[in-house]
Structure formats: structure tokens, C-alpha cells
Protein backbone atom coordinates (compact mmCIF):
# COMPACT_ATOMS: atom_id res chain seq x y z
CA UNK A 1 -16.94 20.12 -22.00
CA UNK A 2 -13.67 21.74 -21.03
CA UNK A 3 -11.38 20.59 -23.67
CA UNK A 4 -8.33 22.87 -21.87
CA UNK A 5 -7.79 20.29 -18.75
CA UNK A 6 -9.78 17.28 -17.80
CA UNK A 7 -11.47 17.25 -14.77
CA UNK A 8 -9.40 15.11 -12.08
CA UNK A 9 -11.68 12.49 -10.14
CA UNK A 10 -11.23 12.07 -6.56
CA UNK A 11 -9.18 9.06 -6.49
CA UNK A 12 -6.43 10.54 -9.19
CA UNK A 13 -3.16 9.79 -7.02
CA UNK A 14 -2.00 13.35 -8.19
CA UNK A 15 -4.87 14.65 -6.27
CA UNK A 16 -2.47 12.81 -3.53
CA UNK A 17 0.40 14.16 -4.52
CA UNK A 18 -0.96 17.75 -4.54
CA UNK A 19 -2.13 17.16 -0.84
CA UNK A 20 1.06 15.79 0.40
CA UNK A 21 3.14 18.80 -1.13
CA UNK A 22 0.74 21.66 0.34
CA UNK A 23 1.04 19.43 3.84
CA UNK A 24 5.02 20.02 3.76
CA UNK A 25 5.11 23.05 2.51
CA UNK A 26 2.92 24.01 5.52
CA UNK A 27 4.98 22.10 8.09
CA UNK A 28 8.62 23.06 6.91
CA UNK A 29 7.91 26.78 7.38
CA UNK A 30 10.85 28.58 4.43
CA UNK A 31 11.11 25.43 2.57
CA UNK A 32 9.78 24.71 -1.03
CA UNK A 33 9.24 20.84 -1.18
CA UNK A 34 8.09 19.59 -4.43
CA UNK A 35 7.51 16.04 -6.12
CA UNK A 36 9.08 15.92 -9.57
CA UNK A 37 7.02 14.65 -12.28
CA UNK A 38 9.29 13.66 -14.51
CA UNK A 39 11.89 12.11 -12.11
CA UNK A 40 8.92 10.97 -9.62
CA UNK A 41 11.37 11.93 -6.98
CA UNK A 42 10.79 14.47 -3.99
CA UNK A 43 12.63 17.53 -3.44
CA UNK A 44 13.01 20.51 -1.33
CA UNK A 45 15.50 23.78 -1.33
CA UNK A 46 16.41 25.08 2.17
CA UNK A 47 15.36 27.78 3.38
CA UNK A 48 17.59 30.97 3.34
CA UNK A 49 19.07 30.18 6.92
CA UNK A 50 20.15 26.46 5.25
CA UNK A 51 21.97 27.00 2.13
CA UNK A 52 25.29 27.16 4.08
CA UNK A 53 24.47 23.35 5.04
CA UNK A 54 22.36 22.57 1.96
CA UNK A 55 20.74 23.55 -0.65
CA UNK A 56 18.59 21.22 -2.93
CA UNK A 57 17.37 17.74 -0.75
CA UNK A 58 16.09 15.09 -2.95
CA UNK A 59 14.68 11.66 -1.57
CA UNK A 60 12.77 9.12 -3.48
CA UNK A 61 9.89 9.12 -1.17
CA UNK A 62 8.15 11.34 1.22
CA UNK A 63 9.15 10.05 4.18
CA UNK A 64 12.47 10.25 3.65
CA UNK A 65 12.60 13.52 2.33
CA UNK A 66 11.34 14.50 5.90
CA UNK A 67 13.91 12.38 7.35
CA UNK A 68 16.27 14.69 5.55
CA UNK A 69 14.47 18.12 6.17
CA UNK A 70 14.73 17.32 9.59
CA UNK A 71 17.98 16.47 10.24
CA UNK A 72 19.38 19.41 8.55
CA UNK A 73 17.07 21.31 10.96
CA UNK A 74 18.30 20.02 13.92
CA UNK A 75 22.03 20.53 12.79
CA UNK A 76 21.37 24.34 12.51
CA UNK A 77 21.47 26.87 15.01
CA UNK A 78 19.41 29.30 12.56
CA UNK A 79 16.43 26.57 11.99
CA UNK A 80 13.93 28.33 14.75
CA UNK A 81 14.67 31.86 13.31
CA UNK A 82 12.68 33.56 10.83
CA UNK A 83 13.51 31.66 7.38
CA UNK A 84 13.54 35.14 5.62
CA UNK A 85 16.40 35.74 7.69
CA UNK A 86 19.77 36.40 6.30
CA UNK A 87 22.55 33.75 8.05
CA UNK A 88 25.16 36.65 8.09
CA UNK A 89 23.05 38.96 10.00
CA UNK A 90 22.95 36.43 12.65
CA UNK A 91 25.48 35.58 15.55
CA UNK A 92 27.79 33.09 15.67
CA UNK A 93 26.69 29.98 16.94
CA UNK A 94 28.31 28.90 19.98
CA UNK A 95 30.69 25.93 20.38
CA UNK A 96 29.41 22.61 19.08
CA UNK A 97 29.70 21.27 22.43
CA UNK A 98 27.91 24.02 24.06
CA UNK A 99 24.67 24.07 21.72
CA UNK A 100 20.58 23.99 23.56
CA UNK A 101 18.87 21.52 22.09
CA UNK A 102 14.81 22.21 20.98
């Protein structure tokens, strides 16, 4: 017997939990999403190219933590660059009015 962690069964909701972090982490490419276990809340920190807009995002469930995640995407110009990329060695974006949607 391992007395250093008990085995998880299949059915442990943190199994779940685990699952659903690695998922987002894969899809929001630069973020680091996270579920709190002491708060029970979900969180994220931008990548690089979002900490002008935002830093920390915290939701109480998953779904609307993507909700979140993805409307601070869409609101940045940087979002489809590299997320190791500095902001400042970017360009300017161009006029709010004159921005391609993607």
C-alpha cells in the first residue's frame, strides 16, 4: 500500500477537474487556466500579448471562464500572434473602426 497518496478511482470528480484544465490549457494556446481548490473558482492569467487588457480572469464555472477568455481574445489585435510575443515589439493596431475581424 502506498501510504504517500491514495490511489484516485475513476469516477473522483478531480479526475474531472484535471481533464477539464489540461483541455483549456490546450485550447487557449499562452494562457494558464487553473481551478482553485480552495476557492473552487476557475482562473486564468493572459497571455503575455493580454496583460495590457487583463491580467488574472476568474469565473465561477468553466463555461464562463471561456466566455471571458474569449472575449478578451477577440478585443485584441495581438490574440493570433505568438503568445511569447512581447506587445511593445508589435505595431500599432489600427483604428478601432478599421480592425479585420477572424
Amino acid at each position: 500500500m502506498n501510504a504517500d497518496k491514495p490511489a484516485r478511482c475513476p469516477e473522483d470528480p478531480a479526475n474531472d477537474l484535471a481533464r477539464l484544465v489540461r483541455t483549456l490549457n490546450r485550447r487557449f494556446e499562452g494562457w494558464s487556466v487553473w481551478h482553485g481548490g480552495a476557492t473552487g473558482r476557475w482562473w486564468a492569467v493572459a497571455p503575455r500579448w493580454g496583460h495590457d487588457l487583463v491580467g488574472l480572469v476568474e469565473a465561477g464555472t468553466p463555461e464562463e471562464l471561456v466566455l471571458r477568455m474569449n472575449r478578451i481574445e477577440q478585443s485584441s489585435p495581438y490574440a493570433a500572434c505568438d503568445p511569447s510575443t512581447d506587445p511593445r515589439d508589435l505595431p500599432e493596431p489600427p483604428p478601432a473602426g478599421q480592425r479585420t475581424q477572424r
